[in-house]
Protein backbone atom coordinates (compact mmCIF):
# COMPACT_ATOMS: atom_id res chain seq x y z
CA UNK A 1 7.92 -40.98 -1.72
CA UNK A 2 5.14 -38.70 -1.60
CA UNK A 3 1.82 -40.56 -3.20
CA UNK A 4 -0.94 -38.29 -4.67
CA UNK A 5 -4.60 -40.08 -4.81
CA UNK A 6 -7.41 -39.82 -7.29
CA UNK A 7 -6.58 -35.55 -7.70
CA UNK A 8 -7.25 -35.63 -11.68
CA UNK A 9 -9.85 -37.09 -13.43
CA UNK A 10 -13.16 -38.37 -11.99
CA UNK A 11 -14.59 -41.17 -13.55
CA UNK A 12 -18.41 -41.44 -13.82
CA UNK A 13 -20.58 -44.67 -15.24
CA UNK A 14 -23.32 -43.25 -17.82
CA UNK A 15 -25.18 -45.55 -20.34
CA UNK A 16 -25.10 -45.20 -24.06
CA UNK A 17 -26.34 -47.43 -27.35
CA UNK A 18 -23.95 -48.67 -29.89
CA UNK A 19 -24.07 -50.45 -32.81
CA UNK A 20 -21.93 -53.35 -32.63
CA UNK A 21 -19.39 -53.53 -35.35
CA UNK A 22 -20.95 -56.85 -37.10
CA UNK A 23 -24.64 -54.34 -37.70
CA UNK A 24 -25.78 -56.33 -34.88
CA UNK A 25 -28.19 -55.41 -32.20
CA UNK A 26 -27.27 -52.56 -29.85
CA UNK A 27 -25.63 -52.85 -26.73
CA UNK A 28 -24.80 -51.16 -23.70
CA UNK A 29 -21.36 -49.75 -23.24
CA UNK A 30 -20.08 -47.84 -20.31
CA UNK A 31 -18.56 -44.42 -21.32
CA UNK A 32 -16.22 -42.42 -19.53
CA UNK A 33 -17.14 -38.55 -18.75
CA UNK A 34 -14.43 -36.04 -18.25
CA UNK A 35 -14.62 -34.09 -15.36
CA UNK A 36 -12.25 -30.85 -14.76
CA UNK A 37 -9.00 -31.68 -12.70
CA UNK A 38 -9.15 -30.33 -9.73
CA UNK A 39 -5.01 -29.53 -8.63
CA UNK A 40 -3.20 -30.92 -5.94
CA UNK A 41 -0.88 -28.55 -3.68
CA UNK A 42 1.66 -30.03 -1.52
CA UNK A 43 3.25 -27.35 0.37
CA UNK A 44 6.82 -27.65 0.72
CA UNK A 45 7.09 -30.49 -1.17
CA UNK A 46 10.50 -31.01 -3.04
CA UNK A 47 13.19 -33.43 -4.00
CA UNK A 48 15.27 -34.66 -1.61
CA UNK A 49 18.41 -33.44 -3.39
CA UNK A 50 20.11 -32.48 -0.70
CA UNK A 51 23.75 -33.85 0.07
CA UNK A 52 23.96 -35.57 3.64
CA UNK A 53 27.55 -35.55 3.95
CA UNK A 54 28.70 -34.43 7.08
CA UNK A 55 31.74 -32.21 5.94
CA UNK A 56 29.19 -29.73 3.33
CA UNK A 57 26.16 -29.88 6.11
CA UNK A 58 25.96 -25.67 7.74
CA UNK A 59 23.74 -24.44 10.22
CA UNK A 60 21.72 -20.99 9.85
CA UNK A 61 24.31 -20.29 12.94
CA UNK A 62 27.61 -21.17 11.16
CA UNK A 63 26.25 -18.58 8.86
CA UNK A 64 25.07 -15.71 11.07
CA UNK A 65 28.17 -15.63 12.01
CA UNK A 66 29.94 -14.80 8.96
CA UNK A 67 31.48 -10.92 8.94
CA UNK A 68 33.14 -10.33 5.85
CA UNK A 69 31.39 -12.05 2.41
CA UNK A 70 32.72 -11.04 -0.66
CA UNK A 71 30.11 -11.23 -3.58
CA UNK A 72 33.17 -12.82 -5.96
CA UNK A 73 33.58 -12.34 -9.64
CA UNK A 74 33.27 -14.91 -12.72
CA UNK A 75 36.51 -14.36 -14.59
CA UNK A 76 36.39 -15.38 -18.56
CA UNK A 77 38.44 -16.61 -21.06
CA UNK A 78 38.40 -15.12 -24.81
CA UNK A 79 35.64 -16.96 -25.82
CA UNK A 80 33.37 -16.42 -23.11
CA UNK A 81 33.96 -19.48 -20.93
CA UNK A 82 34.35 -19.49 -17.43
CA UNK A 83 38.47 -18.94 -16.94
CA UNK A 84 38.55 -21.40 -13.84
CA UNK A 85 42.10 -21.16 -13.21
CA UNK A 86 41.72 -17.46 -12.66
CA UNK A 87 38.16 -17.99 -10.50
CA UNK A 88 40.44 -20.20 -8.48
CA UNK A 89 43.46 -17.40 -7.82
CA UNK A 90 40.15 -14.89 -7.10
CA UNK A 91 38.97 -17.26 -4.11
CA UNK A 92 42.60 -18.19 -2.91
CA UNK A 93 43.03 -14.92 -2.46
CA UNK A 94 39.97 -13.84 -0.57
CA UNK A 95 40.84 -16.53 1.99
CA UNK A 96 44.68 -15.92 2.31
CA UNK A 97 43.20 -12.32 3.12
CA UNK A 98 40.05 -13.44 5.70
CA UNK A 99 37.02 -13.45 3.78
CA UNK A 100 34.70 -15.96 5.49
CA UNK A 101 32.50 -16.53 2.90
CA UNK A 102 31.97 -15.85 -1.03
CA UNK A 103 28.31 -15.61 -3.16
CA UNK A 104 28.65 -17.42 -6.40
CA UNK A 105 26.94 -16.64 -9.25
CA UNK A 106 25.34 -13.48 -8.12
CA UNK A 107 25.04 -10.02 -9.52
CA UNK A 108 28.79 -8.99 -8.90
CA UNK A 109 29.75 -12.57 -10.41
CA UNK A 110 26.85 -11.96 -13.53
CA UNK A 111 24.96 -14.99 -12.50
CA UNK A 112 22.52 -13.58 -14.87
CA UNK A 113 24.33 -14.07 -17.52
CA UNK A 114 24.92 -17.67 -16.76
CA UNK A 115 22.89 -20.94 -17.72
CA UNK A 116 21.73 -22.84 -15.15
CA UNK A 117 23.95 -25.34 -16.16
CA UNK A 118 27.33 -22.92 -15.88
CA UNK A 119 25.93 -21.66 -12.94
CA UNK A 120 25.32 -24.63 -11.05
CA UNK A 121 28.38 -26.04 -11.59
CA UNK A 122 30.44 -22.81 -10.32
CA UNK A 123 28.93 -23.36 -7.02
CA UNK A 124 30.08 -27.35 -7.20
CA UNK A 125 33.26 -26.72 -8.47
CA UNK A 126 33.86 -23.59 -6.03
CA UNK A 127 32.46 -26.39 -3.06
CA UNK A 128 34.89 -28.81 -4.10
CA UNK A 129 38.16 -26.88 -4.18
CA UNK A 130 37.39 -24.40 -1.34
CA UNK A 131 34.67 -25.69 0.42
CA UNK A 132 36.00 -26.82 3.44
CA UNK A 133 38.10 -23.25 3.95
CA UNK A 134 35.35 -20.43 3.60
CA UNK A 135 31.79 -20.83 3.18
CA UNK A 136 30.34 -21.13 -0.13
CA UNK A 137 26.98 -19.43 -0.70
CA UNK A 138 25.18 -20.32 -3.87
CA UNK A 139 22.64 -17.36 -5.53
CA UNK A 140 20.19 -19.77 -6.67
CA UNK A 141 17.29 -17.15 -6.69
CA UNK A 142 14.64 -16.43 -9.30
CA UNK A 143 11.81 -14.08 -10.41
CA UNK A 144 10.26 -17.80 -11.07
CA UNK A 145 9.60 -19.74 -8.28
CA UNK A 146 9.79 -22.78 -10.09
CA UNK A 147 13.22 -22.36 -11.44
CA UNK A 148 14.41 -21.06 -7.66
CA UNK A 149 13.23 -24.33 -6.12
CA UNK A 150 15.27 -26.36 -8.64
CA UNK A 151 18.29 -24.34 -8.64
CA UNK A 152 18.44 -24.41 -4.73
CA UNK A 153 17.42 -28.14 -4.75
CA UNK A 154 20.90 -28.49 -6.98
CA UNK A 155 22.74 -26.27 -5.46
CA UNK A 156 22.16 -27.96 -2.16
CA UNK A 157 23.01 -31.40 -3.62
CA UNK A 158 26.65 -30.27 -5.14
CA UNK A 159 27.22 -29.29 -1.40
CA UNK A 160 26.71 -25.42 -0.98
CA UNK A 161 26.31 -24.15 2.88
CA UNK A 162 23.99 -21.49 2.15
CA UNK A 163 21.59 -20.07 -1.08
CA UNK A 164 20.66 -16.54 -1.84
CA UNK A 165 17.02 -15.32 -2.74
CA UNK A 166 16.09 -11.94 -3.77
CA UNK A 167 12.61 -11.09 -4.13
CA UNK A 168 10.59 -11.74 -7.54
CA UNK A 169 12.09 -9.32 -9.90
CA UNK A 170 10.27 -7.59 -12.98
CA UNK A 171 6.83 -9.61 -12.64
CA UNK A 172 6.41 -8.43 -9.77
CA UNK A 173 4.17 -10.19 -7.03
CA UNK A 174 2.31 -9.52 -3.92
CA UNK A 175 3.57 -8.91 -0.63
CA UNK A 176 1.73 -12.57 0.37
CA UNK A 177 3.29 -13.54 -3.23
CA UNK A 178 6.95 -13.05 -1.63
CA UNK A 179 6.28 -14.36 1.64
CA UNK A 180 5.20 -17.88 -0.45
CA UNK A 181 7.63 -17.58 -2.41
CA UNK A 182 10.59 -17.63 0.25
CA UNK A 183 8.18 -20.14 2.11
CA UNK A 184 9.24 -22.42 -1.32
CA UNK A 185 12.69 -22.34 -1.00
CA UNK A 186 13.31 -21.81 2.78
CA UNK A 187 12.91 -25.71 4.03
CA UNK A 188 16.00 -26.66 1.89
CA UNK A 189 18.70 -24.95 4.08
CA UNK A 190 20.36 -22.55 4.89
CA UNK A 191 19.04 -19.02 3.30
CA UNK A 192 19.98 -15.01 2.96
CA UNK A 193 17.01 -13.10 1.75
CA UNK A 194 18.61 -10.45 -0.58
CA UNK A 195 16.82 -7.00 -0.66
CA UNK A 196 18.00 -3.95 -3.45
CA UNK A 197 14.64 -2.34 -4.52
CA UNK A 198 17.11 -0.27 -7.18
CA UNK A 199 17.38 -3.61 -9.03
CA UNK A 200 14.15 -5.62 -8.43
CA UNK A 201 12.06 -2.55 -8.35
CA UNK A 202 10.23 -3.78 -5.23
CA UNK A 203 11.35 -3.09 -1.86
CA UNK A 204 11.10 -6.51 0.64
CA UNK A 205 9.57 -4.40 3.40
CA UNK A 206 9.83 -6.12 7.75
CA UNK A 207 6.70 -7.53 7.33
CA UNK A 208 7.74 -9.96 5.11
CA UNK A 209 11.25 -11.09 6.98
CA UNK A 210 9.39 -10.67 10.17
CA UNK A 211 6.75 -13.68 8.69
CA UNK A 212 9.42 -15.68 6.82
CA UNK A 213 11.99 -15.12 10.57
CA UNK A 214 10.21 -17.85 11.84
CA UNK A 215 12.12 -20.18 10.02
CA UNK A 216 15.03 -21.85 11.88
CA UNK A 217 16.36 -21.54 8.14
CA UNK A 218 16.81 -18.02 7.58
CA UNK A 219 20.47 -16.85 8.14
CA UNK A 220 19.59 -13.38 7.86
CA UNK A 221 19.11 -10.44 5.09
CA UNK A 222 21.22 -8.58 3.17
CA UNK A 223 19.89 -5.41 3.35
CA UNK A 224 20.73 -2.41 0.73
CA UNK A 225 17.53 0.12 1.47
CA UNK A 226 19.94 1.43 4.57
CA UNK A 227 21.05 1.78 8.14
CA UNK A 228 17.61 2.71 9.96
CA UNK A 229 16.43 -0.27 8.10
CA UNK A 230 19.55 -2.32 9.31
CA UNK A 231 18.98 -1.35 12.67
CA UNK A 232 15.12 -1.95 12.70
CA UNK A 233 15.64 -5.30 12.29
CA UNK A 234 18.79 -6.06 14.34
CA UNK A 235 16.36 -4.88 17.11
CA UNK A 236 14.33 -7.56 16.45
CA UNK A 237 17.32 -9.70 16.40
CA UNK A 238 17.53 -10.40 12.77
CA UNK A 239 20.87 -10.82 11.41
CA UNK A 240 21.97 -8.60 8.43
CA UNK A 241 24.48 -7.79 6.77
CA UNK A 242 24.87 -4.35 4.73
CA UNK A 243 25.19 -4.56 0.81
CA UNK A 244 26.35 -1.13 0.66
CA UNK A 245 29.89 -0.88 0.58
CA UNK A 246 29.76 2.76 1.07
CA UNK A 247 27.51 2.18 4.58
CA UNK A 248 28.96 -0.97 5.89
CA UNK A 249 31.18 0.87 8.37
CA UNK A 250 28.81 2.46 10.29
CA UNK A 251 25.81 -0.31 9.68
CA UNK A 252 28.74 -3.00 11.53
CA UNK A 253 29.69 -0.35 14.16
CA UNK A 254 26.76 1.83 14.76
CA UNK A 255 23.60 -0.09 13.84
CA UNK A 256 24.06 -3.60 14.84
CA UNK A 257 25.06 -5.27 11.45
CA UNK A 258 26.73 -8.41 11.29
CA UNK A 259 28.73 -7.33 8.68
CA UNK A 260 29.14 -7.21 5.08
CA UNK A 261 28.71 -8.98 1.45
CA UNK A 262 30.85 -6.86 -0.13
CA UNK A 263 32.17 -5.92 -3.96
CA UNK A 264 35.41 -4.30 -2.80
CA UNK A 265 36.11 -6.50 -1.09
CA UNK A 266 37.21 -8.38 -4.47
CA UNK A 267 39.51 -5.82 -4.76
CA UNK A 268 41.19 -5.39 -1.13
CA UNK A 269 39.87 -8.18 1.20
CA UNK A 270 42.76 -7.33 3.87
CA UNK A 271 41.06 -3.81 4.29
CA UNK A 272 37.83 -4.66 3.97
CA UNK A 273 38.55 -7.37 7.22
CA UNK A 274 39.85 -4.86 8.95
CA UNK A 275 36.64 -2.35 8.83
CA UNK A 276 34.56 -5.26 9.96
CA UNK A 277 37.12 -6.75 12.51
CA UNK A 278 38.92 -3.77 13.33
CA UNK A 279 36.73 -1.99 15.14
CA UNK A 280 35.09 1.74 14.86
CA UNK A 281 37.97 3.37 12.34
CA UNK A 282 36.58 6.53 10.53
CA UNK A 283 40.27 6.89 9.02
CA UNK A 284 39.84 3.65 7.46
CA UNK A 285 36.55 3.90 5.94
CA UNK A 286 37.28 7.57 4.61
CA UNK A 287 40.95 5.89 2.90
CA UNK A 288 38.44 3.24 1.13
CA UNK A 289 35.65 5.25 0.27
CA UNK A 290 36.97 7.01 -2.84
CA UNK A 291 37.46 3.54 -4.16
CA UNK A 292 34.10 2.53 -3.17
CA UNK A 293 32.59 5.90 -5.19
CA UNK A 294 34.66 4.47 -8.25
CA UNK A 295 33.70 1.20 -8.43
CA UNK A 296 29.90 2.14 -8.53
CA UNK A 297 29.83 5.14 -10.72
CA UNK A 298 28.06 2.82 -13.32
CA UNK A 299 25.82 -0.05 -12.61
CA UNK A 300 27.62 -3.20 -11.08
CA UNK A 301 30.00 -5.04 -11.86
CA UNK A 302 31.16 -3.02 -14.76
CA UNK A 303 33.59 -0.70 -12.70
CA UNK A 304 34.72 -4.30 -10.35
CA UNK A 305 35.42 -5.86 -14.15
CA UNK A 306 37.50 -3.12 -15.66
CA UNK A 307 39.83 -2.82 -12.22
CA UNK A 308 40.67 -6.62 -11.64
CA UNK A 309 41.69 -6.33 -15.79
CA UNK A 310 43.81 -3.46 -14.95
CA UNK A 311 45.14 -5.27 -11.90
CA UNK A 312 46.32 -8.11 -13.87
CA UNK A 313 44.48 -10.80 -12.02
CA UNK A 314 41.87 -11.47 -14.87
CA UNK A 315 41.77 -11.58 -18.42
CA UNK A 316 39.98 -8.48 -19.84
CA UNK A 317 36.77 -10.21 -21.13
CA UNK A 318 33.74 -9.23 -20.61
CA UNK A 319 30.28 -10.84 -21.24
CA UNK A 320 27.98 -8.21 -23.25
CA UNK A 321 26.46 -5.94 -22.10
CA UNK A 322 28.55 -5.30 -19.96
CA UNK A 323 31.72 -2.92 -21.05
CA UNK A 324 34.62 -1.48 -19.38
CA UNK A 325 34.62 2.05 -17.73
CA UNK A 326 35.64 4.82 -20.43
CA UNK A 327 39.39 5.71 -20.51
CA UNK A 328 39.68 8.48 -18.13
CA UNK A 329 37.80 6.22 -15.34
CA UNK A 330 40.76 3.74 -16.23
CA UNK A 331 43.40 6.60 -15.75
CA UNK A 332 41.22 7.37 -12.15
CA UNK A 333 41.47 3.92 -10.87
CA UNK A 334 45.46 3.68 -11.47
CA UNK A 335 45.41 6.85 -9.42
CA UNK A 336 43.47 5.37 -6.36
CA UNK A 337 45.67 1.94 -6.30
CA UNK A 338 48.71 4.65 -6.09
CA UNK A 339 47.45 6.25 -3.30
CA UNK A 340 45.33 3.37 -1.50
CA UNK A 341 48.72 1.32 -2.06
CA UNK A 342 48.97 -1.60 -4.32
CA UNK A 343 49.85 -4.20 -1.39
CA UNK A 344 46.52 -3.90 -0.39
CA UNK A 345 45.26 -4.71 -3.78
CA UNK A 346 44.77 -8.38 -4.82
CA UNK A 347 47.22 -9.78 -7.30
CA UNK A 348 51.16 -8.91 -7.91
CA UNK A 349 51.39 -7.26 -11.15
CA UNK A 350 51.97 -3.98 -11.77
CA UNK A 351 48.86 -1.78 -12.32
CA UNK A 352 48.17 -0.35 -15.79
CA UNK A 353 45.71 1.37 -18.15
CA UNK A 354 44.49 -0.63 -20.47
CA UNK A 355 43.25 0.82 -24.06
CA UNK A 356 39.80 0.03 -25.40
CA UNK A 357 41.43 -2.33 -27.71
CA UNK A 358 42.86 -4.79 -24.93
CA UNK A 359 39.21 -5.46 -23.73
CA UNK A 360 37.41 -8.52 -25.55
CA UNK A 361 33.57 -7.84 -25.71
CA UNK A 362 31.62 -11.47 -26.01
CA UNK A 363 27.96 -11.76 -27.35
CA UNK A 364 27.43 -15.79 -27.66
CA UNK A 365 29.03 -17.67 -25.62
C-alpha cells in the first residue's frame, strides 16, 4: 500500500480577533490559511490487479514467438448484443486451423464500439473458454491514458497474456507524450505497441520503440507503415509483426518479421498458417491476394463483416456505422470463395449473396 505524506494542503498558524459568541471580550483563535496543492506523481504506480495464477501468467517470450494472430471479429445478435455462441465457433475455428493467438476487442472486432464493460468481459470470457489453447491478447488501449491504465489493469486481472496499445489517437500528443504514455501501461505485462498512422493520424516513429524497447515487457510492434520499416527494426532485434495482410508475405520471408496479426485470417486461417509456416511461396500469396484487395476496399471491418454473413458463420448484424459492402461487392466475394475454394473458408454452409434486406443495421444497443 503505497502511502502519500502531507502533498495537499499546508497548514499555517496566523492570529486573528473574534468576538466570542456571548458579546464577550475578544479572543485569540488560530485560523487555518489555504495554501495551493502542490501534486504528487508516482510513476508507475497502479493497482495490483493483476491475476497470479500460474496457468494465465505469459512471458514477453511466449509472445514473441507467436506467428500467426488473427485480429478476431465480435459477432452480434439482432439486438446488438454480443452473439457469444457464434464468437465461440469464430475462435474454435481459428485454433482447429493454427492460429496461435487472437486480439479481442480491437479494430477488426469494433472494440470501439464497445463499453468498457462489454469489452472487458470479451477478453474474460474469451480467457476462460480458450485460454489455455491459443493466446488471448486483450486491446485495452486508449487516446486517454487514464482509461488505458484501467482497462489493462482489468484486463490483466480476468487473465489475458498480452494487451495492445496504439498510440494516442485524435488528441494527439508529443513524441515524449507517447513514450510516457506506453511507460504507463508497460509495467503491467505483457505488451504489443500497435502503429497505423492511417487511423491515429500520427505515425509511432523508432525513436519511440527504441526508448520504450528497454522494457523486458514489450513483446514487440505491430507495424503497418511497411517493410523497410519492418526490417529497420528487426535489425535492431525488435520483434514485429506486419498488420498488412497484403505485405505479410514478404515482411515474414524477406524482412525479418515474426509474422502476422491478420484480418484474413478470420476468413481462411489454414492458408494464412501456411504463408507464415510454409515458407517463401509467391503462388500462395498471389492465390490470397485478390481476397486480401476485397476485404479492404472500404475501411475495416466492413468488407470482414459482410463475408463471414455471406459465409454463414455469423448473423448479419452489424453495429452502425458500419454497413455491408454494396451488392455487386457481395456478388465479387461469392466469386473469390469459388475460385479460392470454399474448404479453405471457415464455416460449412454454402456461400450466398445476401440482399440488403437480410442485413440488420443497430444504432443503440
Amino acid at each position: 500500500m503505497a502511502i502519500l505524506k502531507s502533498c495537499g494542503i499546508c497548514l499555517r498558524e496566523s492570529t486573528v480577533l473574534l468576538p466570542r459568541p456571548n458579546g464577550g471580550e475578544s479572543y485569540k483563535r488560530r485560523n487555518l490559511r489555504w495554501r495551493s496543492p502542490q501534486a504528487a506523481v508516482i510513476p508507475n504506480f497502479h493497482l495490483p490487479m493483476r491475476s497470479f495464477e500460474v496457468k494465465n501468467r505469459t512471458s514477453s517470450d511466449d509472445i514473441k514467438s507467436l506467428r500467426l494472430i488473427t485480429a478476431i471479429k465480435t459477432p452480434y445478435l439482432p439486438d446488438g448484443r454480443f452473439d457469444l455462441e457464434a464468437y465461440d465457433d469464430l475462435v474454435n475455428m481459428q485454433i482447429e486451423d493454427g492460429a496461435e493467438g487472437v486480439i479481442v476487442g480491437g479494430t477488426t472486432g469494433e472494440g470501439q464500439l464497445m463499453s468498457w464493460d462489454e469489452h472487458i468481459m470479451l477478453i474474460g470470457h474469451t480467457v476462460n473458454c480458450f485460454g489455455g489453447s491459443i493466446k488471448v491478447i486483450g486491446n485495452t488501449g486508449s487516446n486517454s491514458t487514464r482509461e488505458a491504465i484501467h482497462a489493462t489493469e482489468q484486463g490483466f486481472a480476468v487473465g489475458m497474456h498480452a494487451a495492445l496499445h496504439i498510440n494516442p489517437y485524435y488528441g494527439k500528443t508529443s513524441l515524449e507524450g507517447l513514450v510516457s504514455h506506453f511507460e504507463s501501461v508497460l509495467p503491467m505485462g505483457p505488451t504489443i505497441i500497435y502503429n497505423v498512422p492511417s487511423r491515429t493520424g500520427q505515425d509511432i516513429p523508432p525513436r519511440v520503440i527504441n526508448t520504450i524497447a528497454q522494457s523486458p515487457n514489450l513483446a514487440g510492434v505491430k507495424e503497418c507503415v511497411g517493410n523497410d520499416r519492418i526490417e529497420q527494426y528487426t535489425n535492431n532485434k525488435i520483434v514485429v509483426w506486419s498488420g498488412n495482410d497484403d505485405q505479410c508475405h514478404d515482411a515474414r520471408w524477406s524482412h525479418g518479421a515474426t509474422g502476422v496479426i491478420s484480418v484474413t485470417s478470420n476468413l481462411v486461417p489454414g492458408l494464412m498458417r501456411e504463408l507464415m509456416f510454409g515458407g517463401t511461396s509467391p503462388s500462395l500469396n498471389a492465390k490470397l491476394l485478390p481476397l486480401i484487395d476485397w476485404l479492404f476496399q472500404e475501411p475495416n471491418p466492413i468488407g470482414l463483416n459482410t463475408a463471414l454473413a455471406q459465409l454463414g458463420v455469423v448473423r448479419p448484424v452489424l453495429r452502425l456505422p458500419y454497413v455491408p459492402l454494396p451488392l455487386a461487392k457481395r456478388v465479387e466475394f461469392v466469386n473469390l470463395v469459388k475460385e479460392i475454394g470454399r474448404e479453405h473458408f471457415v464455416g460449412e454452409k454454402d456461400v450466398q449473396v445476401l440482399d440488403d434486406d437480410d442485413f440488420i443495421l443497430v444504432g443503440r444497443y
